[in-house]
N, C-alpha and C. Protein backbone atom coordinates (compact mmCIF):
# COMPACT_ATOMS: atom_id res chain seq x y z
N UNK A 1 -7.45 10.09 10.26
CA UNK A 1 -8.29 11.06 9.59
C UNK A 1 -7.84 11.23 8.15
N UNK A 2 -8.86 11.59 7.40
CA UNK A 2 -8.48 11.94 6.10
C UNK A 2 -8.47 13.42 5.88
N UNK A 3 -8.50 13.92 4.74
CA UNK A 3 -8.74 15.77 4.46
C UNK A 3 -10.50 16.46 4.78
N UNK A 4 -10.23 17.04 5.96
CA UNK A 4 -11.34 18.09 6.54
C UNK A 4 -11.92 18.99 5.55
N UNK A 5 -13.39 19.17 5.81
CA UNK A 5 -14.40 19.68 4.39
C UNK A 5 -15.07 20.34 5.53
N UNK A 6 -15.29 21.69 4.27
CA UNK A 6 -16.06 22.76 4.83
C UNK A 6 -17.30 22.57 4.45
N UNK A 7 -18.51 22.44 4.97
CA UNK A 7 -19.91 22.66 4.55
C UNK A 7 -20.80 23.26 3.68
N UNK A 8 -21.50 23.82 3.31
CA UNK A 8 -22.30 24.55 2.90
C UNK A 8 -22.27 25.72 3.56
N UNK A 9 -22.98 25.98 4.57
CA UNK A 9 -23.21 26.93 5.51
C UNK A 9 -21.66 27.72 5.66
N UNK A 10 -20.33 27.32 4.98
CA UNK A 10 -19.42 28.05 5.09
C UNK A 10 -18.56 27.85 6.46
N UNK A 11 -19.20 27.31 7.34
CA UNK A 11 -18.24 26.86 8.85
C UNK A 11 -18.49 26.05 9.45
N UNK A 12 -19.22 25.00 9.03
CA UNK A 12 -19.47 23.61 9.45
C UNK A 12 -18.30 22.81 8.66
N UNK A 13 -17.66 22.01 9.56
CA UNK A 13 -16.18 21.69 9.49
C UNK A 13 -16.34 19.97 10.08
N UNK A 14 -16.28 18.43 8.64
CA UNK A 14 -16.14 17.76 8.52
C UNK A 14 -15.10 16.93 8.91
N UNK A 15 -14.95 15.63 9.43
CA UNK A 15 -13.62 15.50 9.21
C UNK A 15 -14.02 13.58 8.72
N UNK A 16 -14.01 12.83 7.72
CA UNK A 16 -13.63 11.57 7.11
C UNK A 16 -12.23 11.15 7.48
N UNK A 17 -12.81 10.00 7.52
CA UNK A 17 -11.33 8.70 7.98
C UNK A 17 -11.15 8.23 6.96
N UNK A 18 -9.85 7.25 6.85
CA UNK A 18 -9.77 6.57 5.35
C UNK A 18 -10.16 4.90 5.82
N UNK A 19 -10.59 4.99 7.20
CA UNK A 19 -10.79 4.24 7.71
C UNK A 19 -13.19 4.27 7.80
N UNK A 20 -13.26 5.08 6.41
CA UNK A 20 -14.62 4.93 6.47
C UNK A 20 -15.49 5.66 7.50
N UNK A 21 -15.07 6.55 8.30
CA UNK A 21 -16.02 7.11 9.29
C UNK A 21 -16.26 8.93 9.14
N UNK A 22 -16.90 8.91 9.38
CA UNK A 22 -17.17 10.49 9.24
C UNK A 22 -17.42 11.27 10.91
N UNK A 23 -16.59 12.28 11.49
CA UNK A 23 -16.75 13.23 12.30
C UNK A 23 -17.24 14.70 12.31
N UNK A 24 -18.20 15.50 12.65
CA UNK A 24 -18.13 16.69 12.86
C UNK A 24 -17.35 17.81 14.02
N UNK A 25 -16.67 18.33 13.50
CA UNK A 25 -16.02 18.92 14.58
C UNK A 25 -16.90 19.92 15.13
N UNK A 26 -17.29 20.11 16.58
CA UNK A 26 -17.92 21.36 17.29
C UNK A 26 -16.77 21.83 17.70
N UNK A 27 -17.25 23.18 18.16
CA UNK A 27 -16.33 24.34 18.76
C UNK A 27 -15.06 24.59 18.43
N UNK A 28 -14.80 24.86 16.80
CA UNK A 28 -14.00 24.75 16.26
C UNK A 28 -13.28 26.30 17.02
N UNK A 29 -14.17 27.22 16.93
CA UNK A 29 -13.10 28.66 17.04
C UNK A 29 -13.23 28.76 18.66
N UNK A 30 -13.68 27.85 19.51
CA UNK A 30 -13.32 27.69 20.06
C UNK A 30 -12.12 27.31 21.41
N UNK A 31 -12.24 27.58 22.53
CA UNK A 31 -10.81 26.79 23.25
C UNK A 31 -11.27 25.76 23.65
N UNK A 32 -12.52 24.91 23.42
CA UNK A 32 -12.05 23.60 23.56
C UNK A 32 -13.09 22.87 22.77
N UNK A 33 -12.28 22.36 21.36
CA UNK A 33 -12.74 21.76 20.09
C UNK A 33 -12.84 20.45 20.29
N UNK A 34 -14.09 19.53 19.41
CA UNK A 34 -14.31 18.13 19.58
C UNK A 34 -14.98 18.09 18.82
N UNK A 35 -14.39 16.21 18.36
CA UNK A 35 -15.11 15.40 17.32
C UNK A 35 -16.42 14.95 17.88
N UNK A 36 -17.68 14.60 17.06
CA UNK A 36 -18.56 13.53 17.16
C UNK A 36 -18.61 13.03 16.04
N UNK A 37 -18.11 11.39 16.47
CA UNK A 37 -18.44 10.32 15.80
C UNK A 37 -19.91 10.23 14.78
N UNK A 38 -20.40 10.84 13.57
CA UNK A 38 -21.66 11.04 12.93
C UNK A 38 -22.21 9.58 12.08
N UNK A 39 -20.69 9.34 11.31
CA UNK A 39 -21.55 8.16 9.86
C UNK A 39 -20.42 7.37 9.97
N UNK A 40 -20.83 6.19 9.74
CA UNK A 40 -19.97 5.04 9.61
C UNK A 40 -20.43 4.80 8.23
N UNK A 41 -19.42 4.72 6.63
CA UNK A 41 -20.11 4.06 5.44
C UNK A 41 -20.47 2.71 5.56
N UNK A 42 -19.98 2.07 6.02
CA UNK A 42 -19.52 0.79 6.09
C UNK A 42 -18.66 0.00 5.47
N UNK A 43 -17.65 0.52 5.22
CA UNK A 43 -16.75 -0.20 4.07
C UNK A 43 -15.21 0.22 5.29
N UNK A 44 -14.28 -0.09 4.20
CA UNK A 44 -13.06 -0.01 5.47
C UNK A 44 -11.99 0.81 4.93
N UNK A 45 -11.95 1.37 3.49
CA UNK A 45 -11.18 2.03 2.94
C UNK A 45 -11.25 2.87 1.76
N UNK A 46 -12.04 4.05 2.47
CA UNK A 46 -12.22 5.69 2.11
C UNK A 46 -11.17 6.47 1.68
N UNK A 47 -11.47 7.30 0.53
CA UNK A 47 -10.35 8.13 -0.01
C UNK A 47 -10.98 9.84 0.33
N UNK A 48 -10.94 10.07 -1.06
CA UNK A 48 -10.65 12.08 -0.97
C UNK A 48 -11.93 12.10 -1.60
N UNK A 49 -13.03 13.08 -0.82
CA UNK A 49 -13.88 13.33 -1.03
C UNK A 49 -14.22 14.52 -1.13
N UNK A 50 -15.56 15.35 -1.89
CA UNK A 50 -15.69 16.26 -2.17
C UNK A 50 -17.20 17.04 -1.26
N UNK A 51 -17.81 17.95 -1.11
CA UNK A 51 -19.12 18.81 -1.00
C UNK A 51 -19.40 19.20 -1.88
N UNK A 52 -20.42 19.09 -2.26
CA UNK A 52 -21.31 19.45 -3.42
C UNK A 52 -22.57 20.06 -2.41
N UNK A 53 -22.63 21.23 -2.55
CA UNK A 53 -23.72 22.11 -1.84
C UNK A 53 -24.41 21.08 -0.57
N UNK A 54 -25.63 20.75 -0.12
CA UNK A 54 -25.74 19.98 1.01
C UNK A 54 -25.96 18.35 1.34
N UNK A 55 -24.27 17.96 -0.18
CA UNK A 55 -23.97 16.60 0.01
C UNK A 55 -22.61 16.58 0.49
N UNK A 56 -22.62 15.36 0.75
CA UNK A 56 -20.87 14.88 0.97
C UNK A 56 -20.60 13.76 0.59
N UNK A 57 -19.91 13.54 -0.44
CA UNK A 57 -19.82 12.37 -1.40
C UNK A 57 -18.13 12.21 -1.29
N UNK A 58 -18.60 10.61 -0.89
CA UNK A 58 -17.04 9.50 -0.86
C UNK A 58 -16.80 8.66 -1.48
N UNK A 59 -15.59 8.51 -1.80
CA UNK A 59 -14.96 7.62 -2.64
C UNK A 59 -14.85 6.57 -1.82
N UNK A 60 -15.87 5.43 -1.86
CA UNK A 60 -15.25 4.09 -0.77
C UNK A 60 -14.85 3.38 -2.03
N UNK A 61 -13.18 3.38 -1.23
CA UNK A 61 -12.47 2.09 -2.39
C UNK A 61 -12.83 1.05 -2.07
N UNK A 62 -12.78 0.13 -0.19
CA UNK A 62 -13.12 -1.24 -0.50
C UNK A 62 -14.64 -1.52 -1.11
N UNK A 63 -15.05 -0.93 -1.04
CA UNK A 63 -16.48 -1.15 -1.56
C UNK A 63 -16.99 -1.00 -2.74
N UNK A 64 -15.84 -0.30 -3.80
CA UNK A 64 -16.20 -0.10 -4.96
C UNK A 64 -17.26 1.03 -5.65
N UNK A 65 -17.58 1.99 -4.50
CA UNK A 65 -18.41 3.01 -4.39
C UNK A 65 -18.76 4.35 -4.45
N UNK A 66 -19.69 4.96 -5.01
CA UNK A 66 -19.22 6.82 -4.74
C UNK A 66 -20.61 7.08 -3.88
N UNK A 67 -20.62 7.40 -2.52
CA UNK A 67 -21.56 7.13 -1.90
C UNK A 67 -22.15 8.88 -1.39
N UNK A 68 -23.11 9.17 -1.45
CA UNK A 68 -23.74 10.44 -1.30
C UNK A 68 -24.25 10.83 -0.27
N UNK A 69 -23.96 11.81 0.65
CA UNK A 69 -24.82 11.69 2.18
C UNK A 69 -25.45 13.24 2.07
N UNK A 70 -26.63 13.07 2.53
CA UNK A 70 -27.78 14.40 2.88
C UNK A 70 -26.86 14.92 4.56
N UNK A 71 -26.37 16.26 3.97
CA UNK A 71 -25.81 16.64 4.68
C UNK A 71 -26.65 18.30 5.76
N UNK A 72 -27.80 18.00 5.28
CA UNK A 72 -28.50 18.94 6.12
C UNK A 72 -28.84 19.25 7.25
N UNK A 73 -28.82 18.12 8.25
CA UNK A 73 -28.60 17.58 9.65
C UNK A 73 -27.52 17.29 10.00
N UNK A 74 -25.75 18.20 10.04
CA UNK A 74 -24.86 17.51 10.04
C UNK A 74 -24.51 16.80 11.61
N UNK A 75 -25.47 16.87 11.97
CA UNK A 75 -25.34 15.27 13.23
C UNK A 75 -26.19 14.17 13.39
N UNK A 76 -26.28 14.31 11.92
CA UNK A 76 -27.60 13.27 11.64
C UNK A 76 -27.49 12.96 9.79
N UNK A 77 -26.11 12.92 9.23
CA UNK A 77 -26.37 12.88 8.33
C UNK A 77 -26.67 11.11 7.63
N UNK A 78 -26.94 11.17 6.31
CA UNK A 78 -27.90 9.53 5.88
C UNK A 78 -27.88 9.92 4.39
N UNK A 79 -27.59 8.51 3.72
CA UNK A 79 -27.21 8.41 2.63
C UNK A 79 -28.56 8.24 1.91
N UNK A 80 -28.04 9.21 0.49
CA UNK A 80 -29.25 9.02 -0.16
C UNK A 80 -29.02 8.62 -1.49
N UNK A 81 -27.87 8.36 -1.74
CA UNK A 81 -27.46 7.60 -3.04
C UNK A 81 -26.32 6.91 -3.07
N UNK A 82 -26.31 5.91 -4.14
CA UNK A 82 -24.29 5.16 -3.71
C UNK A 82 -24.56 4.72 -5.36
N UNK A 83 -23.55 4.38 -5.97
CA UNK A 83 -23.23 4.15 -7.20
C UNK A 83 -21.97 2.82 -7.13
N UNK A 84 -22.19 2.10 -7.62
CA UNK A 84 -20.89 0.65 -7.74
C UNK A 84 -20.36 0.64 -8.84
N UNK A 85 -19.41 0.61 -8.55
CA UNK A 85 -17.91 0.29 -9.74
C UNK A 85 -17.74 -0.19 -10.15
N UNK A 86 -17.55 -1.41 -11.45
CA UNK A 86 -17.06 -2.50 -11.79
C UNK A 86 -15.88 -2.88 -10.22
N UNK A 87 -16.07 -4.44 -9.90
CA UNK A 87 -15.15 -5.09 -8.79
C UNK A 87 -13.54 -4.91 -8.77
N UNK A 88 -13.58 -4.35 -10.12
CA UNK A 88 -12.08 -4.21 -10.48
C UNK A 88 -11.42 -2.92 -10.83
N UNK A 89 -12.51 -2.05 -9.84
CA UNK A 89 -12.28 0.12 -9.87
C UNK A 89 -12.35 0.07 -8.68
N UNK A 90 -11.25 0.87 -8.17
CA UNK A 90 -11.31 1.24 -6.84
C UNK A 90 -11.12 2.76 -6.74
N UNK A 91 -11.99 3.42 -6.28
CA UNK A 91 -11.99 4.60 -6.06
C UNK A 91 -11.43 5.24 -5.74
N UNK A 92 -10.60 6.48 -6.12
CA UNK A 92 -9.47 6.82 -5.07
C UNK A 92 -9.77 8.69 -4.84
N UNK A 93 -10.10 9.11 -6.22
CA UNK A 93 -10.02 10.46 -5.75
C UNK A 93 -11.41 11.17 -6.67
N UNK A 94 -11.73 12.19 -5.62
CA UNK A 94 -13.06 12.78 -6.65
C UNK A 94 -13.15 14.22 -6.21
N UNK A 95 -13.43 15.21 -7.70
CA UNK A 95 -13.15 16.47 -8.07
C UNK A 95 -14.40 17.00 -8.32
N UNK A 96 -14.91 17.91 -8.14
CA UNK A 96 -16.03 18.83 -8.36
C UNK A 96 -15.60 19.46 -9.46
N UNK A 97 -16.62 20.10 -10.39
CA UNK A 97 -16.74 20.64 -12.03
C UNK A 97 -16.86 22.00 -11.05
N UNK A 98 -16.21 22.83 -11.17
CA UNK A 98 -16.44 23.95 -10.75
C UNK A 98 -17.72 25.25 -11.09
N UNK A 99 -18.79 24.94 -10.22
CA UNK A 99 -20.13 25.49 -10.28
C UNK A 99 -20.94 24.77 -11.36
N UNK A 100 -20.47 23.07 -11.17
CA UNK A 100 -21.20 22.40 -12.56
C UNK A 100 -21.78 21.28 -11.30
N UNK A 101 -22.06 20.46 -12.42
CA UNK A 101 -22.51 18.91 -11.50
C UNK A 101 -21.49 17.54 -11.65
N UNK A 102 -20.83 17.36 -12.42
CA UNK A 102 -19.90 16.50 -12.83
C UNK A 102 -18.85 16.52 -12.01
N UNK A 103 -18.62 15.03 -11.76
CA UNK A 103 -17.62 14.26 -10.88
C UNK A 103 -16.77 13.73 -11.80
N UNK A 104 -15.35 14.07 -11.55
CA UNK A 104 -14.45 12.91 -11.78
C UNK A 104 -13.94 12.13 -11.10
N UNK A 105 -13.82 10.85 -11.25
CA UNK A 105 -13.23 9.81 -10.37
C UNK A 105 -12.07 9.08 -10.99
N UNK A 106 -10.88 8.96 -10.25
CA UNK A 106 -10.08 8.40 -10.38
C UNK A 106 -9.71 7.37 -9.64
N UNK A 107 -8.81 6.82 -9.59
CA UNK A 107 -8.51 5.14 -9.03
C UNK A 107 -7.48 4.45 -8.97
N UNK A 108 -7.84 3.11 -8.70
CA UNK A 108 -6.41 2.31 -8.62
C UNK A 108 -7.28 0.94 -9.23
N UNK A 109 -6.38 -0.25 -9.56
CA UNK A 109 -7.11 -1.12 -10.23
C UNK A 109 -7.16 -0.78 -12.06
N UNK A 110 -8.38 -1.02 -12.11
CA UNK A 110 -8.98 -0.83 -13.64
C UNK A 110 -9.07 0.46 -14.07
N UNK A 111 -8.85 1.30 -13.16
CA UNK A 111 -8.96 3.05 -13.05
C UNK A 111 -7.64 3.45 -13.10
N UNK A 112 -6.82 2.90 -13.09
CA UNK A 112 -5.35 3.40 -12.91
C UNK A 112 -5.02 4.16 -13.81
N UNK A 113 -5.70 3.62 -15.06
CA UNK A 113 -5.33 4.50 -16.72
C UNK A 113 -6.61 5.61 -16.96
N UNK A 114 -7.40 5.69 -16.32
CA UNK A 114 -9.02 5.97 -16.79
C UNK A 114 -9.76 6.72 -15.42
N UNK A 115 -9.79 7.53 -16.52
CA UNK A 115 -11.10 8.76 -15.45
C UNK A 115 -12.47 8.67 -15.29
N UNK A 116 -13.27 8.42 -14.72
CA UNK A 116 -14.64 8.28 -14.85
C UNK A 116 -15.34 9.05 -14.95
N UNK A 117 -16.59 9.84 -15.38
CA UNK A 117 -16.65 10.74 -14.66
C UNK A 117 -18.35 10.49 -14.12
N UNK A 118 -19.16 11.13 -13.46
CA UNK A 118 -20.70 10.78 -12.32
C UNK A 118 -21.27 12.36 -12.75
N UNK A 119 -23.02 12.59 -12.51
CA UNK A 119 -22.95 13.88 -12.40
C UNK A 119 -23.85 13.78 -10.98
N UNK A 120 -23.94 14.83 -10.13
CA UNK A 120 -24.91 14.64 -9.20
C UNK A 120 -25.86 15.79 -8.96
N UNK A 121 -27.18 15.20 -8.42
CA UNK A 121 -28.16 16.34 -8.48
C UNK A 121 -27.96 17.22 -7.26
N UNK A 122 -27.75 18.23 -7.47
CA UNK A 122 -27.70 19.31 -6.38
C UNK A 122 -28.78 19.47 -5.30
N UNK A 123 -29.92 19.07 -6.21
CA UNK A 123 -31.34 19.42 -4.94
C UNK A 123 -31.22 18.24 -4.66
N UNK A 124 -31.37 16.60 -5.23
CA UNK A 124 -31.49 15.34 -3.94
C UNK A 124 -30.64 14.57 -3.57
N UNK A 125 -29.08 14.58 -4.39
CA UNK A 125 -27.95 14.30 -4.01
C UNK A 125 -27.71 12.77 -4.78
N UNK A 126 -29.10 13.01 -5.66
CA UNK A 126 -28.62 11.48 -6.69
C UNK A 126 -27.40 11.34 -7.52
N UNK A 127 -26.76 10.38 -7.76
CA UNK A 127 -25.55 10.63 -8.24
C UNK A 127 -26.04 9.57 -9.82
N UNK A 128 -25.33 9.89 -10.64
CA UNK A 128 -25.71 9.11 -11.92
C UNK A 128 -24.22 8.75 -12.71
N UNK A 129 -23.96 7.06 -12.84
CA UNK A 129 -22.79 7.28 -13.64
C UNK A 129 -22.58 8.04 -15.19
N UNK A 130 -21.75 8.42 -15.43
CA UNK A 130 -21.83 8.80 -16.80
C UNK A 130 -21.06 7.67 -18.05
N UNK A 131 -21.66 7.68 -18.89
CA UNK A 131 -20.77 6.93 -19.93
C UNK A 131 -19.44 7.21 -20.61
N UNK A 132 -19.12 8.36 -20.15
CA UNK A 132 -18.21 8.80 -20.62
C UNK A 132 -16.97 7.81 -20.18
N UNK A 133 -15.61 7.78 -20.04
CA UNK A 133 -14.51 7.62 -19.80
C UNK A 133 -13.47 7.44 -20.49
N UNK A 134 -12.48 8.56 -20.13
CA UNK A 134 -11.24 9.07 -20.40
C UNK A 134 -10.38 7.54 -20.51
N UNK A 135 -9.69 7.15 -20.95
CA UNK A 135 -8.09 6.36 -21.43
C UNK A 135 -7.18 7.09 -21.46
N UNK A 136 -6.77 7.14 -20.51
CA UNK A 136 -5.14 8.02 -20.74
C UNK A 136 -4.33 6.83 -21.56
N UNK A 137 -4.14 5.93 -22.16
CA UNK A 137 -3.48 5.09 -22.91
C UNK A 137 -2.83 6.11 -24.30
N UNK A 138 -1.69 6.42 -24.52
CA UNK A 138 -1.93 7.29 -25.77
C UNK A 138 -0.36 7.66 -26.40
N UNK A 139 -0.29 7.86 -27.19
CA UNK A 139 1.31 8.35 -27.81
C UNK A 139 1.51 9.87 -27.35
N UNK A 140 2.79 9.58 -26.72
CA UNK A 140 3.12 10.86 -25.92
C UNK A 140 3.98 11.51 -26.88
N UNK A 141 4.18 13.45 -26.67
CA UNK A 141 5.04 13.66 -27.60
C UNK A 141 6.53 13.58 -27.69
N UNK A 142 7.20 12.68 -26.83
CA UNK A 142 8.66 12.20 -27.27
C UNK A 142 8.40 10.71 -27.98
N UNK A 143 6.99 10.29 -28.40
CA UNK A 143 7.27 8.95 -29.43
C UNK A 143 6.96 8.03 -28.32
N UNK A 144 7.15 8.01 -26.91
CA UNK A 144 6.77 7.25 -25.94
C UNK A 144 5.24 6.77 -26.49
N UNK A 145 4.75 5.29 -26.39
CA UNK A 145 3.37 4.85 -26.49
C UNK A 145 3.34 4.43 -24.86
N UNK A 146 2.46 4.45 -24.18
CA UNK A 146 1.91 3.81 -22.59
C UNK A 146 0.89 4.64 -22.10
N UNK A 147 0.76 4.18 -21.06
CA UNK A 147 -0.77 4.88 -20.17
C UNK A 147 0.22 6.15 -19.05
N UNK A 148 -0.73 6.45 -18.97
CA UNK A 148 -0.25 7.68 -17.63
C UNK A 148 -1.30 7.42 -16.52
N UNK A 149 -0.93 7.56 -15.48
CA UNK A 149 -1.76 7.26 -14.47
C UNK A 149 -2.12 8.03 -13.87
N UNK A 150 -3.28 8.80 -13.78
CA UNK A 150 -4.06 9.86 -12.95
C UNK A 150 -4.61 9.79 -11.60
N UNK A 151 -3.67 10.98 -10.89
CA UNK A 151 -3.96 10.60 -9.65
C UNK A 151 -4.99 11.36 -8.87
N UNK A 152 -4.40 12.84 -8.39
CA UNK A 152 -5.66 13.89 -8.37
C UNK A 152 -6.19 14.54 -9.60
N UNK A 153 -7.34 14.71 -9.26
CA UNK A 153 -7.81 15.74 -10.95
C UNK A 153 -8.31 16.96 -9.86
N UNK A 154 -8.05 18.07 -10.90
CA UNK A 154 -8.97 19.05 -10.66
C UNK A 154 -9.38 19.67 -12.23
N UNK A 155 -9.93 20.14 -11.67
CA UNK A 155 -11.12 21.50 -12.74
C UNK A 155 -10.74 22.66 -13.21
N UNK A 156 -10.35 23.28 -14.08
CA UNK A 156 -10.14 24.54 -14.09
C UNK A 156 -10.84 25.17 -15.33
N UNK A 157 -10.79 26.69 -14.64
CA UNK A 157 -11.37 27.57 -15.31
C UNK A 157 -10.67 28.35 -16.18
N UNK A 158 -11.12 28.64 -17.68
CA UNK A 158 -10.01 29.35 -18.60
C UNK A 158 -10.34 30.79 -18.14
């Protein structure tokens, strides 16, 4: 299993593999809790993914992908957008803009130095790359010149 995501609805409780599969847990507050097997991406190596109101968007590294699922039926959920990477970005981690639309993605590969960032539509769950991207490549302030490598990002608010 990978890191468990809360829903929309506030108690619908996700659980992603890094092994590409997606579970819903029933009867969580329950005494006797269980997975169902829901989405297979099809790829074989899934990272840290985010909810964005009634999506659930993954980072598939083997696949090179940020893939979007309509999460309104969560025992029935189905992809309604995917975005590809250059062959040489592998996806590793993705951050929500806090009450925005913008994704950052980070990586391994060609991403190792470089942030990407996606925005996605809240009402149909289209995801759009952005042109933007960060280079952490840069002169640090002890005189050090090299890249820094970004691993989780988050968002914050001033």
């Amino acid at each position: 299993s990978s890191e468990p995501r809360v829903l929309a609805d506030g108690k619908t409780v996700v659980v992603p593999t890094f092994n590409c599969g997606l579970f819903l847990v029933r009867n969580l507050a329950g005494d006797d809790p269980s997975l169902q097997h829901v989405y297979d991406f099809g790829y074989r190596g899934c990272e840290v993914p985010v909810v964005v109101g009634d999506y659930f968007v993954e980072a598939a590294q083997s696949g090179h992908a940020i893939v979007s699922l309509d999460m309104h039926d969560p025992e029935h959920p189905h992809e309604v957008d995917r975005i590809l990477l250059p062959p040489d970005e592998y996806p590793h981690w993705l951050a929500l803009e806090p009450g925005g639309d913008r994704l950052a993605i980070t990586g391994y590969g060609a991403l190792d130095t470089k942030v990407r960032f996606a925005t996605i539509d809240r009402h149909t769950g289209k995801l759009t790359l952005a042109a933007v991207t960060i280079d952490m490549t840069r002169a640090w302030p002890d005189g050090w010149k090299g890249s820094a490598i970004p691993h989780g990002v988050v968002f914050s608010n001033p």
